[in-house]
PDB file of N, CA and C in Angstrom:
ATOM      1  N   UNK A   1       0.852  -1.170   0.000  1.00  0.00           N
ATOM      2  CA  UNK A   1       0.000   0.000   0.000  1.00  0.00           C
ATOM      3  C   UNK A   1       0.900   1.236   0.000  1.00  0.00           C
ATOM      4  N   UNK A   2       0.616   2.067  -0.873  1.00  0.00           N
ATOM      5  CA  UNK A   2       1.709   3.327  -0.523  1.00  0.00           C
ATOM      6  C   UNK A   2       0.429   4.563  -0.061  1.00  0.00           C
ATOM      7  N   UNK A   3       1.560   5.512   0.086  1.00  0.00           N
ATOM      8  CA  UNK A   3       1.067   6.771   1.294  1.00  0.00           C
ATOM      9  C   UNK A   3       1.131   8.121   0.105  1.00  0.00           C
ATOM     10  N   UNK A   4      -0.011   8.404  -0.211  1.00  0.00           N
ATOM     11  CA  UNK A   4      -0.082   9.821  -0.769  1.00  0.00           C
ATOM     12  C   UNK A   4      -0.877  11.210  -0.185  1.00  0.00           C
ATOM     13  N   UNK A   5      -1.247  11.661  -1.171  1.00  0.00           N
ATOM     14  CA  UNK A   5      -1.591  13.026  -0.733  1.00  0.00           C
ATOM     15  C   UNK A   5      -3.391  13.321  -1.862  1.00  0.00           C
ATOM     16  N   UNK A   6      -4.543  13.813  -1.341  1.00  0.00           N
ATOM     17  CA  UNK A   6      -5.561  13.962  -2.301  1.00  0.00           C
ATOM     18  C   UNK A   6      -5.278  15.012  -2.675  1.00  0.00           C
ATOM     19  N   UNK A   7      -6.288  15.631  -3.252  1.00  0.00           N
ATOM     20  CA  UNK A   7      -6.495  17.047  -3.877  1.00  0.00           C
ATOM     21  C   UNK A   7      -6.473  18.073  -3.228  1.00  0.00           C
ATOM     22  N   UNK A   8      -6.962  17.761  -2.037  1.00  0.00           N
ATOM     23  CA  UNK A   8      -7.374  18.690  -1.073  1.00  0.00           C
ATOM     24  C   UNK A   8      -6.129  18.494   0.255  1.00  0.00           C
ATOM     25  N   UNK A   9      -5.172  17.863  -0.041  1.00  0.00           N
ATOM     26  CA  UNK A   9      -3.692  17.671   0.622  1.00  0.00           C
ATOM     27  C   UNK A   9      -3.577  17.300   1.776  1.00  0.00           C
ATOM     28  N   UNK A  10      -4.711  16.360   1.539  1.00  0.00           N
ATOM     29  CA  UNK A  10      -4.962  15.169   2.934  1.00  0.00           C
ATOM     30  C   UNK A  10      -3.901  14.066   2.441  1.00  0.00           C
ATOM     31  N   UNK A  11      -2.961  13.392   3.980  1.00  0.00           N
ATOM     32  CA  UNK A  11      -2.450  12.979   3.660  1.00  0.00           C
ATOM     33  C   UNK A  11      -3.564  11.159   3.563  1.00  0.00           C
ATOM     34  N   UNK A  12      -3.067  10.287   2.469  1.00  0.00           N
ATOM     35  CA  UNK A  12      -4.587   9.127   2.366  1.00  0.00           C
ATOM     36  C   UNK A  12      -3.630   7.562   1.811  1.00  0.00           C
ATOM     37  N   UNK A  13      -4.017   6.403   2.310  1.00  0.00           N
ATOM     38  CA  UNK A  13      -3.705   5.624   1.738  1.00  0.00           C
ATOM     39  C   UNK A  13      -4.131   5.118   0.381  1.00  0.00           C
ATOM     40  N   UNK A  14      -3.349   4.662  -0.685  1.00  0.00           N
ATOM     41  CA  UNK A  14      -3.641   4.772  -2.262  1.00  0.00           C
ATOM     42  C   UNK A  14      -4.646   3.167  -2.534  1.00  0.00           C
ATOM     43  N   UNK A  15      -5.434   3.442  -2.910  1.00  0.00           N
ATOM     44  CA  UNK A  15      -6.131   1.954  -3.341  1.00  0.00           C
ATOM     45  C   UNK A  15      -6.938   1.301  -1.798  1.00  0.00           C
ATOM     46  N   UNK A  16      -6.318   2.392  -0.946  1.00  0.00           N
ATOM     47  CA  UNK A  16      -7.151   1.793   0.529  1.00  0.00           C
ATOM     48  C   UNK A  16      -9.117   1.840  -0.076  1.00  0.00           C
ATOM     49  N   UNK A  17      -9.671   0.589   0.375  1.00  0.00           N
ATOM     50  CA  UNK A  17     -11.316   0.837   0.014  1.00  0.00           C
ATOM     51  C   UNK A  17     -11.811   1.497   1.297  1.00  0.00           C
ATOM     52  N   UNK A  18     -12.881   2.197   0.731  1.00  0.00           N
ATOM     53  CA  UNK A  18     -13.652   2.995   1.332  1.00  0.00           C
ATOM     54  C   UNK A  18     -14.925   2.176   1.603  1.00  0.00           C
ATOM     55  N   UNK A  19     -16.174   1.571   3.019  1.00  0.00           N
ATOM     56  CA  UNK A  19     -17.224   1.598   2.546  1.00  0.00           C
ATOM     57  C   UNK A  19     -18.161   1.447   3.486  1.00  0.00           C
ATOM     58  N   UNK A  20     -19.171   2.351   3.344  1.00  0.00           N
ATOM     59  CA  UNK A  20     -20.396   2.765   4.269  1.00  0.00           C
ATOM     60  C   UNK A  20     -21.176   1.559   4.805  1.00  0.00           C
ATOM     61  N   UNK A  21     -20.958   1.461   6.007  1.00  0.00           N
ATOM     62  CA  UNK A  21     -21.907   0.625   7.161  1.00  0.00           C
ATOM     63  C   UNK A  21     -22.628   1.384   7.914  1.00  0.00           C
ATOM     64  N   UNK A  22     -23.793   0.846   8.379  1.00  0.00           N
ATOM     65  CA  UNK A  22     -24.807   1.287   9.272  1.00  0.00           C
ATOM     66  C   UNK A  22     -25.025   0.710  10.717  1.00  0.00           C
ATOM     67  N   UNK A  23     -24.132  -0.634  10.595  1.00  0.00           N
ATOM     68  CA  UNK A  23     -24.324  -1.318  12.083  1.00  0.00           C
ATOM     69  C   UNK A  23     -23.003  -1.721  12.469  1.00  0.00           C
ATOM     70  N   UNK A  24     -23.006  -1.842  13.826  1.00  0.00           N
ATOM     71  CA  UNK A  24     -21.904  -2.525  14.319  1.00  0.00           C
ATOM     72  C   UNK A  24     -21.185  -3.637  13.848  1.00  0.00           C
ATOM     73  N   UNK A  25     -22.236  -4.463  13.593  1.00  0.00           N
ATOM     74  CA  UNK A  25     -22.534  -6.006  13.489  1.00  0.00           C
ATOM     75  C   UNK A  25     -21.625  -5.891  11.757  1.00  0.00           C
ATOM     76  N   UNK A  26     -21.970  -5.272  10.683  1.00  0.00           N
ATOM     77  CA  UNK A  26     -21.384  -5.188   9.535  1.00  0.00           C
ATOM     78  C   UNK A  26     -19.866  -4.573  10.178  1.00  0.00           C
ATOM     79  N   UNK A  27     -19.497  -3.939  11.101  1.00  0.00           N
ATOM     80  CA  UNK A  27     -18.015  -3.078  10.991  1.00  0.00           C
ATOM     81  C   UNK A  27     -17.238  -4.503  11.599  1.00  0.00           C
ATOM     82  N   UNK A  28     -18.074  -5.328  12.490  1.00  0.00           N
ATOM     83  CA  UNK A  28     -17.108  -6.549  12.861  1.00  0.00           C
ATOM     84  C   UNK A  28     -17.111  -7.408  11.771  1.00  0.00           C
ATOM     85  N   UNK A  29     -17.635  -7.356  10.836  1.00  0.00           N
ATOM     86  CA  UNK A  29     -17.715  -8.685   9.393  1.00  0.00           C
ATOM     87  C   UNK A  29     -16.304  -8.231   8.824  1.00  0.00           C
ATOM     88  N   UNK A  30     -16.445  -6.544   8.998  1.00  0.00           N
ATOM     89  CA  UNK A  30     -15.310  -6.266   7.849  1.00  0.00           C
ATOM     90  C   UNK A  30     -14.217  -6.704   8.204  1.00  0.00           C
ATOM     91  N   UNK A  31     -13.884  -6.264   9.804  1.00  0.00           N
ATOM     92  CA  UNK A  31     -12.757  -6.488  10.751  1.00  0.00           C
ATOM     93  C   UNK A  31     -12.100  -7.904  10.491  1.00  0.00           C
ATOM     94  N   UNK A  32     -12.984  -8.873  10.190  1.00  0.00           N
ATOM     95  CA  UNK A  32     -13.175 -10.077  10.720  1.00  0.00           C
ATOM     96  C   UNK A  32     -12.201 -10.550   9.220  1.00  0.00           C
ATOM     97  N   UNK A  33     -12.703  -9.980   8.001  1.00  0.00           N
ATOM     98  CA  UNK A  33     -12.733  -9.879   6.355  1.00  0.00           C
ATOM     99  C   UNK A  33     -11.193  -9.339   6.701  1.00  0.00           C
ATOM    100  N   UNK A  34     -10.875  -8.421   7.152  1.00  0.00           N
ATOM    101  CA  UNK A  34      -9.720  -7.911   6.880  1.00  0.00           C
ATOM    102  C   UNK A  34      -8.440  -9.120   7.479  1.00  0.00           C
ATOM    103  N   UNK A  35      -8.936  -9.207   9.120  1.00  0.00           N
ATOM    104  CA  UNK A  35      -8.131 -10.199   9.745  1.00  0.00           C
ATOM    105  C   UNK A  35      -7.720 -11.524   8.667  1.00  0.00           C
ATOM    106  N   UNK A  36      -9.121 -12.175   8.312  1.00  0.00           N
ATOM    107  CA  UNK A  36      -8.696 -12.781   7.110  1.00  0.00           C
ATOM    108  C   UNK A  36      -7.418 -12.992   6.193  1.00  0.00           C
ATOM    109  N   UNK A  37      -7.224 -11.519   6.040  1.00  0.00           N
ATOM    110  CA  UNK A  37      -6.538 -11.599   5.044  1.00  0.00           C
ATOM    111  C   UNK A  37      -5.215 -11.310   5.124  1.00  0.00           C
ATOM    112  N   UNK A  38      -5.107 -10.913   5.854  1.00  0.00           N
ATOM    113  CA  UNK A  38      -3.310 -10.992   6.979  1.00  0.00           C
ATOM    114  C   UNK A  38      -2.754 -12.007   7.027  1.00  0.00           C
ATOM    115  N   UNK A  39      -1.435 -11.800   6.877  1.00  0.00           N
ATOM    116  CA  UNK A  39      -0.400 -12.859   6.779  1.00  0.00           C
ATOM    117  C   UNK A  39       0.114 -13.479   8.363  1.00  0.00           C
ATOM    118  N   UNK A  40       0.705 -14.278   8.659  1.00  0.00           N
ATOM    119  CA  UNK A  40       1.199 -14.546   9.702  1.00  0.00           C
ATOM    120  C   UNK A  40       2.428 -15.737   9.567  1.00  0.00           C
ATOM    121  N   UNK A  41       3.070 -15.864  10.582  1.00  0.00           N
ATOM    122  CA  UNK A  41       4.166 -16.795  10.408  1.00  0.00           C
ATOM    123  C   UNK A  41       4.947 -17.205  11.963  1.00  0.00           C
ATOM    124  N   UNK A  42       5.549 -17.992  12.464  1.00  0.00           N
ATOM    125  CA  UNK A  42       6.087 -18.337  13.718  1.00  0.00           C
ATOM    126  C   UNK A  42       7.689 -17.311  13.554  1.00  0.00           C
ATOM    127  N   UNK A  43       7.653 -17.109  14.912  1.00  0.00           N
ATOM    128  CA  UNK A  43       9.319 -16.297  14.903  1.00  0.00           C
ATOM    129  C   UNK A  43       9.385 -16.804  16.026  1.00  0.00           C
ATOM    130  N   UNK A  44      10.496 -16.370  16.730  1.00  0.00           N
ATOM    131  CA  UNK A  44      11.686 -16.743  17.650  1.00  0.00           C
ATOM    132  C   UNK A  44      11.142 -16.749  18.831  1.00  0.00           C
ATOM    133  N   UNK A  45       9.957 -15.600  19.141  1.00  0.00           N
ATOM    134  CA  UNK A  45       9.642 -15.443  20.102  1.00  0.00           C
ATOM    135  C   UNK A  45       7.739 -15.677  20.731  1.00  0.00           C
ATOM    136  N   UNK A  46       7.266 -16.295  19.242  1.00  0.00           N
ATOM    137  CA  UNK A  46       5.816 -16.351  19.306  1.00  0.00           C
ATOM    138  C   UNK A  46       5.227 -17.519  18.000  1.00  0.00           C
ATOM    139  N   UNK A  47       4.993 -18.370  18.202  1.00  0.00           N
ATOM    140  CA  UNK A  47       4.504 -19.450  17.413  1.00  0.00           C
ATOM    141  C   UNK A  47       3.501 -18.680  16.715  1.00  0.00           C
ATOM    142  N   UNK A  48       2.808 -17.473  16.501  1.00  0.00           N
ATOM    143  CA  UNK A  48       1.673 -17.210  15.572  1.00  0.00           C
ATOM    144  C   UNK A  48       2.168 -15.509  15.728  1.00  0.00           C
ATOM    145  N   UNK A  49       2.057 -15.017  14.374  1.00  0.00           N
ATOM    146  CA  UNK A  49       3.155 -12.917  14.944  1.00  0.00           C
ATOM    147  C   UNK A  49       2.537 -13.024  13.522  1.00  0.00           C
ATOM    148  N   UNK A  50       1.403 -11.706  13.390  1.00  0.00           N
ATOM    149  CA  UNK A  50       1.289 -10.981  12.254  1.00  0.00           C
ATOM    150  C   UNK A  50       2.676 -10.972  11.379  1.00  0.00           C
ATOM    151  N   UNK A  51       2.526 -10.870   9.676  1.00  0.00           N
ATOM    152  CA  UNK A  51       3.659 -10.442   9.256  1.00  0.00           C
ATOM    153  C   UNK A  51       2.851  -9.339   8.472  1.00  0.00           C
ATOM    154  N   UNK A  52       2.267  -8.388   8.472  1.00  0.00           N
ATOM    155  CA  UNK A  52       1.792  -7.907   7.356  1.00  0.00           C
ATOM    156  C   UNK A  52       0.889  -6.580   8.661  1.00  0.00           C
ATOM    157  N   UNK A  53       1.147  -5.260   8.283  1.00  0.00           N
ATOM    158  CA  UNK A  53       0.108  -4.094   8.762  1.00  0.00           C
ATOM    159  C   UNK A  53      -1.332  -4.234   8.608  1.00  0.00           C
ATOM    160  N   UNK A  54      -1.741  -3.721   9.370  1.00  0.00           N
ATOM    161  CA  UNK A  54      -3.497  -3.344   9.403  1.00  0.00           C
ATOM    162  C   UNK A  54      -3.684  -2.128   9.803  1.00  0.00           C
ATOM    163  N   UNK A  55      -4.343  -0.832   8.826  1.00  0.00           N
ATOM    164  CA  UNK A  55      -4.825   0.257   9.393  1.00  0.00           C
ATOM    165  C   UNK A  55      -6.398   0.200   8.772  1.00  0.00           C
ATOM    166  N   UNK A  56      -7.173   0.277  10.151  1.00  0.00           N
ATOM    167  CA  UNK A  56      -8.607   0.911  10.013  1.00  0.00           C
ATOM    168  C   UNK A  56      -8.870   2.291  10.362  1.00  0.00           C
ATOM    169  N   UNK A  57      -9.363   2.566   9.384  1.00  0.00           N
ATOM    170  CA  UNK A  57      -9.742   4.332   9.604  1.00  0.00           C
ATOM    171  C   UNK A  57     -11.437   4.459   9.895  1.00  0.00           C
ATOM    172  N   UNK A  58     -11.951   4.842  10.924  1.00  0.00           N
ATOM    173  CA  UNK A  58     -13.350   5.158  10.576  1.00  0.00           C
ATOM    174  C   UNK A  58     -14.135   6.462  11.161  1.00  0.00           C
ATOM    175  N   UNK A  59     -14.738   7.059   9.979  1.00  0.00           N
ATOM    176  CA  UNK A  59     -15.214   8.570   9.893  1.00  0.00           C
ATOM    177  C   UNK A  59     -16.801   7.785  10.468  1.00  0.00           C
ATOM    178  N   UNK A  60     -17.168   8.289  11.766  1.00  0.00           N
ATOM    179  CA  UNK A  60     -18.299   8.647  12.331  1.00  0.00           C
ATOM    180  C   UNK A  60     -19.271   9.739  12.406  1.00  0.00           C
ATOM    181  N   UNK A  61     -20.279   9.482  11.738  1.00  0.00           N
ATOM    182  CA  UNK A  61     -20.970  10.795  11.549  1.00  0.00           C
ATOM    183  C   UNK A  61     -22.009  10.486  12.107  1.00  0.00           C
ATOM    184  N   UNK A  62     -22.377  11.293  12.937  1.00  0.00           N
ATOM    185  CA  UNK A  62     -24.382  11.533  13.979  1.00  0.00           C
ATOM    186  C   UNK A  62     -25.122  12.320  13.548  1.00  0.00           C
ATOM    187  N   UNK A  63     -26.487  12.072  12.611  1.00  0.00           N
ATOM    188  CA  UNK A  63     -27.006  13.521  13.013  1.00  0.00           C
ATOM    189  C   UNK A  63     -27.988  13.382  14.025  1.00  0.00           C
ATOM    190  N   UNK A  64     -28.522  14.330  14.983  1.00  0.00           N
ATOM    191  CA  UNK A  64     -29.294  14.079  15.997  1.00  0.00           C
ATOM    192  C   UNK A  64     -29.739  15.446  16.055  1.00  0.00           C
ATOM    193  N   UNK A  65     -31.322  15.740  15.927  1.00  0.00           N
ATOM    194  CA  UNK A  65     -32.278  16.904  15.997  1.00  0.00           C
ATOM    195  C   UNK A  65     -31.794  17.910  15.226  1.00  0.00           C
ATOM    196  N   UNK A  66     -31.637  17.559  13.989  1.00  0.00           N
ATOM    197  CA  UNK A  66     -30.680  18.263  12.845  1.00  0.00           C
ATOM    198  C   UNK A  66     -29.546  19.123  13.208  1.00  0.00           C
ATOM    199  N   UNK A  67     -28.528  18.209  13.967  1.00  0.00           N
ATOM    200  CA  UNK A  67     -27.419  18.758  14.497  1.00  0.00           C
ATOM    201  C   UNK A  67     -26.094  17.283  13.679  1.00  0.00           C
ATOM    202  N   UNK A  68     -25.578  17.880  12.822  1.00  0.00           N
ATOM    203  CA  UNK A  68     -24.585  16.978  12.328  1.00  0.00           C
ATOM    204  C   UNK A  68     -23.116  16.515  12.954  1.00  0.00           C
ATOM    205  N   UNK A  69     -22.568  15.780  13.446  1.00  0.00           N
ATOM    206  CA  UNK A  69     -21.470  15.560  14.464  1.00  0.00           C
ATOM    207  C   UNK A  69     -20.339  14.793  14.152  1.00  0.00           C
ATOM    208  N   UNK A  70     -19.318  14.586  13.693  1.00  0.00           N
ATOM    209  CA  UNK A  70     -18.693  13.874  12.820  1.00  0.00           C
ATOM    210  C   UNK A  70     -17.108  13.640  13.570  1.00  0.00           C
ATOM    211  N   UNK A  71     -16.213  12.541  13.297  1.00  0.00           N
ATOM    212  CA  UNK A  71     -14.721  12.682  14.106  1.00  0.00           C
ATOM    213  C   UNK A  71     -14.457  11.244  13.527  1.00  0.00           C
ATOM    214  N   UNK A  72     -13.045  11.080  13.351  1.00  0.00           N
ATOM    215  CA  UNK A  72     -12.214   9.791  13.108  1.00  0.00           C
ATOM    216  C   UNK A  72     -11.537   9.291  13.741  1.00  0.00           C
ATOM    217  N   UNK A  73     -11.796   7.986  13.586  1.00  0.00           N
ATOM    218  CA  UNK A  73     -10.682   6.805  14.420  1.00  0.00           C
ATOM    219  C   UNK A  73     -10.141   6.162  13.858  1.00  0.00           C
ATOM    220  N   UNK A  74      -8.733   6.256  14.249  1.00  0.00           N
ATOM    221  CA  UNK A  74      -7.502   5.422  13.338  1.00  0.00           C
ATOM    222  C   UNK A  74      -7.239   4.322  14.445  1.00  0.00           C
ATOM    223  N   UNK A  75      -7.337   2.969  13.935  1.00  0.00           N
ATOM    224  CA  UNK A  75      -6.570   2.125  14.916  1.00  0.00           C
ATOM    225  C   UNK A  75      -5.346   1.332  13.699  1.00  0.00           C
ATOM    226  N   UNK A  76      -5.101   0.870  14.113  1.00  0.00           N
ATOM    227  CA  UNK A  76      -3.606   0.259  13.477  1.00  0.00           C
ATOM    228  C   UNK A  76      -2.546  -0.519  14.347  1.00  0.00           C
ATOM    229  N   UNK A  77      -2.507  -1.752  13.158  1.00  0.00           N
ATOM    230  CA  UNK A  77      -1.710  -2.818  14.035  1.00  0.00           C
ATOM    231  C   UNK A  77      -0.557  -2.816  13.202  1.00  0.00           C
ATOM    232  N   UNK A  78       0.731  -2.591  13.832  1.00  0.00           N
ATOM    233  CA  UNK A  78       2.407  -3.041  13.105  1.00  0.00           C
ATOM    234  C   UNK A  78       2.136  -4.588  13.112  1.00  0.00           C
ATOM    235  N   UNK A  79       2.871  -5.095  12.199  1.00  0.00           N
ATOM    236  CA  UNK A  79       3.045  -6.425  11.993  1.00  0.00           C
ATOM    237  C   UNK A  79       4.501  -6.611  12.885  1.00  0.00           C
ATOM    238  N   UNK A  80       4.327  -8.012  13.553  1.00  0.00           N
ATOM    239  CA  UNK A  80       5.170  -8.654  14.392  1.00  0.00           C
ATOM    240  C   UNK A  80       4.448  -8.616  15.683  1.00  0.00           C
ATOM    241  N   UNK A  81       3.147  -7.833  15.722  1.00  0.00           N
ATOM    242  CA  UNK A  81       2.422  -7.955  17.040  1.00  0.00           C
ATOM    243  C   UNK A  81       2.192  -9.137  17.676  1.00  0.00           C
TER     244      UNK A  81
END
């Protein structure tokens, strides 16, 4: 995955997918979809060690009594965890 810049000179991951959920229950499928797809391998110090990054980004938006409320959460795992 490489690290660029949009239009608007946010810094953004390239080819990272973008995609709108409404429930919890769908954000753990994805989690679950992503874990999936991570590599792993035994090292020196742990019979099972990610080899491969994971960053989830997620933009939360509320509206409540037509008041719009919005903020992001980055979590992210280094590989070798």
């Amino acid at each position: 995955m490489t690290i660029g810049e949009d239009a608007k000179g946010n810094i953004t991951l390239v080819d990272a997918s973008e995609i709108t959920v409404r429930s919890g229950e769908h954000v753990g499928q994805l989690i679950g979809a992503g874990t999936a797809r991570r590599t792993s391998a035994a090292t020196e110090s742990n019979l099972i060690s990610s080899r491969s990054h994971a960053v989830l980004r997620m933009n939360v938006e509320v509206v409540k009594d037509g008041r719009r409320s919005s903020g992001k959460l980055f979590i992210i795992d280094l590989a070798g965890s």
